[in-house]
C-alpha atoms as a PDB file:
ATOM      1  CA  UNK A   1       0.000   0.000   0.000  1.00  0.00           C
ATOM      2  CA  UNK A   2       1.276   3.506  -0.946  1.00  0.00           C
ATOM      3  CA  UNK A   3       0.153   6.690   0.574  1.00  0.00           C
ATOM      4  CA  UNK A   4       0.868  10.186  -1.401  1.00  0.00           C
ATOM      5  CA  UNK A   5      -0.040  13.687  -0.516  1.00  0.00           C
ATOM      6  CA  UNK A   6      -2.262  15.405  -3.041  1.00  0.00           C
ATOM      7  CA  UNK A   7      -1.119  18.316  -5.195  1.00  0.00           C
ATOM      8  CA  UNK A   8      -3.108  21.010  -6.796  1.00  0.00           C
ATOM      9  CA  UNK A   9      -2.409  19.683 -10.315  1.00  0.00           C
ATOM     10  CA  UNK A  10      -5.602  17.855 -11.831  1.00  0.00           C
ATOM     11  CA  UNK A  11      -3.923  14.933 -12.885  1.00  0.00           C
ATOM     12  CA  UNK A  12      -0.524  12.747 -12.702  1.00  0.00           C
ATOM     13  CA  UNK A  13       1.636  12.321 -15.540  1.00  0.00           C
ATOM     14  CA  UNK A  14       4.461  10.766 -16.792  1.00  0.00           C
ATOM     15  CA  UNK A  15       7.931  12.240 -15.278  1.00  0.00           C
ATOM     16  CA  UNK A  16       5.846  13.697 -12.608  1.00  0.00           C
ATOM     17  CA  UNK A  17       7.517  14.345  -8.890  1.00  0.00           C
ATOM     18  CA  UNK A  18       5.767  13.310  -5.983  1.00  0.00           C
ATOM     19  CA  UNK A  19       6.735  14.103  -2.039  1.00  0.00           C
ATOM     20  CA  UNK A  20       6.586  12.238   0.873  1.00  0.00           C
ATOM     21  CA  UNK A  21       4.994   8.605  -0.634  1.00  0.00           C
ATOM     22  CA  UNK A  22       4.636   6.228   2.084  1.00  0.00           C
ATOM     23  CA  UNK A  23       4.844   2.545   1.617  1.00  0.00           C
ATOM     24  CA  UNK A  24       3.992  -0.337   3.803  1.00  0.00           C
ATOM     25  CA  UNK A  25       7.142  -2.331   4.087  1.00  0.00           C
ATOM     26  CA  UNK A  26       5.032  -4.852   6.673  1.00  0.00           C
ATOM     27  CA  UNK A  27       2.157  -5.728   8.826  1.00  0.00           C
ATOM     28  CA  UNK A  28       2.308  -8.140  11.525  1.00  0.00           C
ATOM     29  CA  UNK A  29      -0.304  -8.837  14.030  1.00  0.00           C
ATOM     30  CA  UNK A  30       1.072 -11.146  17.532  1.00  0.00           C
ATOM     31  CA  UNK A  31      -1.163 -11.407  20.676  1.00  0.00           C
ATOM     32  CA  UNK A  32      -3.441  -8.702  19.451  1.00  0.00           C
ATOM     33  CA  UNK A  33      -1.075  -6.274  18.695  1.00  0.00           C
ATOM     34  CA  UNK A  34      -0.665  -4.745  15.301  1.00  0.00           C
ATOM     35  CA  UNK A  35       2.978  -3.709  13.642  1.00  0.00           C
ATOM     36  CA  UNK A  36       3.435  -1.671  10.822  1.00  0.00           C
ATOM     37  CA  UNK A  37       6.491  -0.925   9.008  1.00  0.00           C
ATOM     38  CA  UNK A  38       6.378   1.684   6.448  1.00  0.00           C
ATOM     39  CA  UNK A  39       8.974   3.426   3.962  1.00  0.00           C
ATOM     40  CA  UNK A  40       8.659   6.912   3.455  1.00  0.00           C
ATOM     41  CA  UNK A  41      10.570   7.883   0.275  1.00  0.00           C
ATOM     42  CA  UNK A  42      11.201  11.690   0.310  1.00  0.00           C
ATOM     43  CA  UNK A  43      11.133  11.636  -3.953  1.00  0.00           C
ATOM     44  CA  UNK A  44       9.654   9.867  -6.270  1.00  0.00           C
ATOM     45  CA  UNK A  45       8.994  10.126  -9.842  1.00  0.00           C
ATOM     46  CA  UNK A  46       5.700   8.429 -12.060  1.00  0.00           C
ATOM     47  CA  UNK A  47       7.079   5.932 -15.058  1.00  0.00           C
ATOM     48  CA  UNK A  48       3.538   4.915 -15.753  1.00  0.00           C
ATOM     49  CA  UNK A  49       2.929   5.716 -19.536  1.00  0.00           C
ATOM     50  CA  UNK A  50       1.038   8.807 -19.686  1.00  0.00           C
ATOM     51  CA  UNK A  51      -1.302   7.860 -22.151  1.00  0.00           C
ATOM     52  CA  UNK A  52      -2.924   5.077 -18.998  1.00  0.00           C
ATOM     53  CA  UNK A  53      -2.926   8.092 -17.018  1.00  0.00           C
ATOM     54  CA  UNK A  54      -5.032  10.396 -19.447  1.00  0.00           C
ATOM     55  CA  UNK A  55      -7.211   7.778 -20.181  1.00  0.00           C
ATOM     56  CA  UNK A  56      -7.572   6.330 -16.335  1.00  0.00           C
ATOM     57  CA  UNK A  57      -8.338  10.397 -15.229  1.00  0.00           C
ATOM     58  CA  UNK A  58     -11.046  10.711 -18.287  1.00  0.00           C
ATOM     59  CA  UNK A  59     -12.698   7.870 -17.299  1.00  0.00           C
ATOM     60  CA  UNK A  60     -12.800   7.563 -13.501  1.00  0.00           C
ATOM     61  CA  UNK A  61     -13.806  11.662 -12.783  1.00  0.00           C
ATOM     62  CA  UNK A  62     -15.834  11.957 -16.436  1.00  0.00           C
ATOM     63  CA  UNK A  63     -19.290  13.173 -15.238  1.00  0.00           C
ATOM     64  CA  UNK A  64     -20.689  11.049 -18.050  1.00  0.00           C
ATOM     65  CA  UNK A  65     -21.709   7.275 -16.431  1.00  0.00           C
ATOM     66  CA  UNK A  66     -19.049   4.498 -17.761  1.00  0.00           C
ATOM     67  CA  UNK A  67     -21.105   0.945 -17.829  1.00  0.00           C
ATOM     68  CA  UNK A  68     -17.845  -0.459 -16.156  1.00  0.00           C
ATOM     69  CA  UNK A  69     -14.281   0.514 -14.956  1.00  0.00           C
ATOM     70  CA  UNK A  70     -12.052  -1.408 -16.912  1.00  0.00           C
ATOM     71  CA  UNK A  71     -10.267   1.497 -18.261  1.00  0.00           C
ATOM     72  CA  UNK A  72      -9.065   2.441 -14.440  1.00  0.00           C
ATOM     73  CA  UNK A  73      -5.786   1.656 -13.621  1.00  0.00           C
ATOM     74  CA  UNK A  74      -4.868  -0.385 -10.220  1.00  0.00           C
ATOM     75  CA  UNK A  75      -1.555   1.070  -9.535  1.00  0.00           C
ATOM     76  CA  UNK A  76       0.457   3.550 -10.674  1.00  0.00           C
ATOM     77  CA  UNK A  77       4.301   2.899 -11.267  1.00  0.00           C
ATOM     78  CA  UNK A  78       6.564   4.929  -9.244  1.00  0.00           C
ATOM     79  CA  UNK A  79      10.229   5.042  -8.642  1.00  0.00           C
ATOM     80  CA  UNK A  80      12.019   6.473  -5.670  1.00  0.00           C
ATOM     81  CA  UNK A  81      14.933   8.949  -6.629  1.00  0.00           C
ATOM     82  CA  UNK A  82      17.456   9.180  -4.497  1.00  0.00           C
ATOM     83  CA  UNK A  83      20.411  11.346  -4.302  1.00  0.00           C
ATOM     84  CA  UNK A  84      23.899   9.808  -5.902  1.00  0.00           C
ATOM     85  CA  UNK A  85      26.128  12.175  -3.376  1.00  0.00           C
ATOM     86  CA  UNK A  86      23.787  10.164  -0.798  1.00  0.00           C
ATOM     87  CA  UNK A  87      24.689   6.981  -2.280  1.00  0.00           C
ATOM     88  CA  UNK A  88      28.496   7.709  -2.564  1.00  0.00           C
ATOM     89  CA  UNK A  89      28.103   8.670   0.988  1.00  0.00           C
ATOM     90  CA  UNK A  90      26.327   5.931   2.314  1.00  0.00           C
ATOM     91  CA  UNK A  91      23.645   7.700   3.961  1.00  0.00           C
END
């Protein structure tokens, strides 16, 4: 699971920049308690093909009624950037 903060820009495309996108590394549940693990990746930019992205935003927020939803997409592809002096560094 993957947890963004929203922008002001209508839609995501291609090449676009996103802050702060959580991930959940883990759950685990023992004696009743629940664990979570999550990744939050400062950076990360969209490689889904911007074309899926046009088409998923036309058709899930069209005011016009679809008969199905097979043209939304189920996940969008991200990629975290990171920082090559950070990765020289080791941090």
């Amino acid at each position: 699971m993957v947890k963004a903060k929203i922008s002001r820009k209508p839609r995501l495309s291609q090449g676009d920049i996103i802050r702060d996108v959580e991930h959940i590394e883990y759950v685990q549940e023992k004696s009743g308690i629940i664990k979570v693990s999550k990744i939050v990746f400062p950076l990360c930019i969209v490689l889904t093909q911007d074309c899926d992205l046009a088409q998923d935003y036309k058709f899930r927020w069209s005011k016009k009624q679809t008969p199905n939803e097979d043209k939304w997409l189920l996940s969008v592809i991200l990629a975290p950037i990171y920082n090559v002096e950070h990765i020289y560094t080791g941090e």
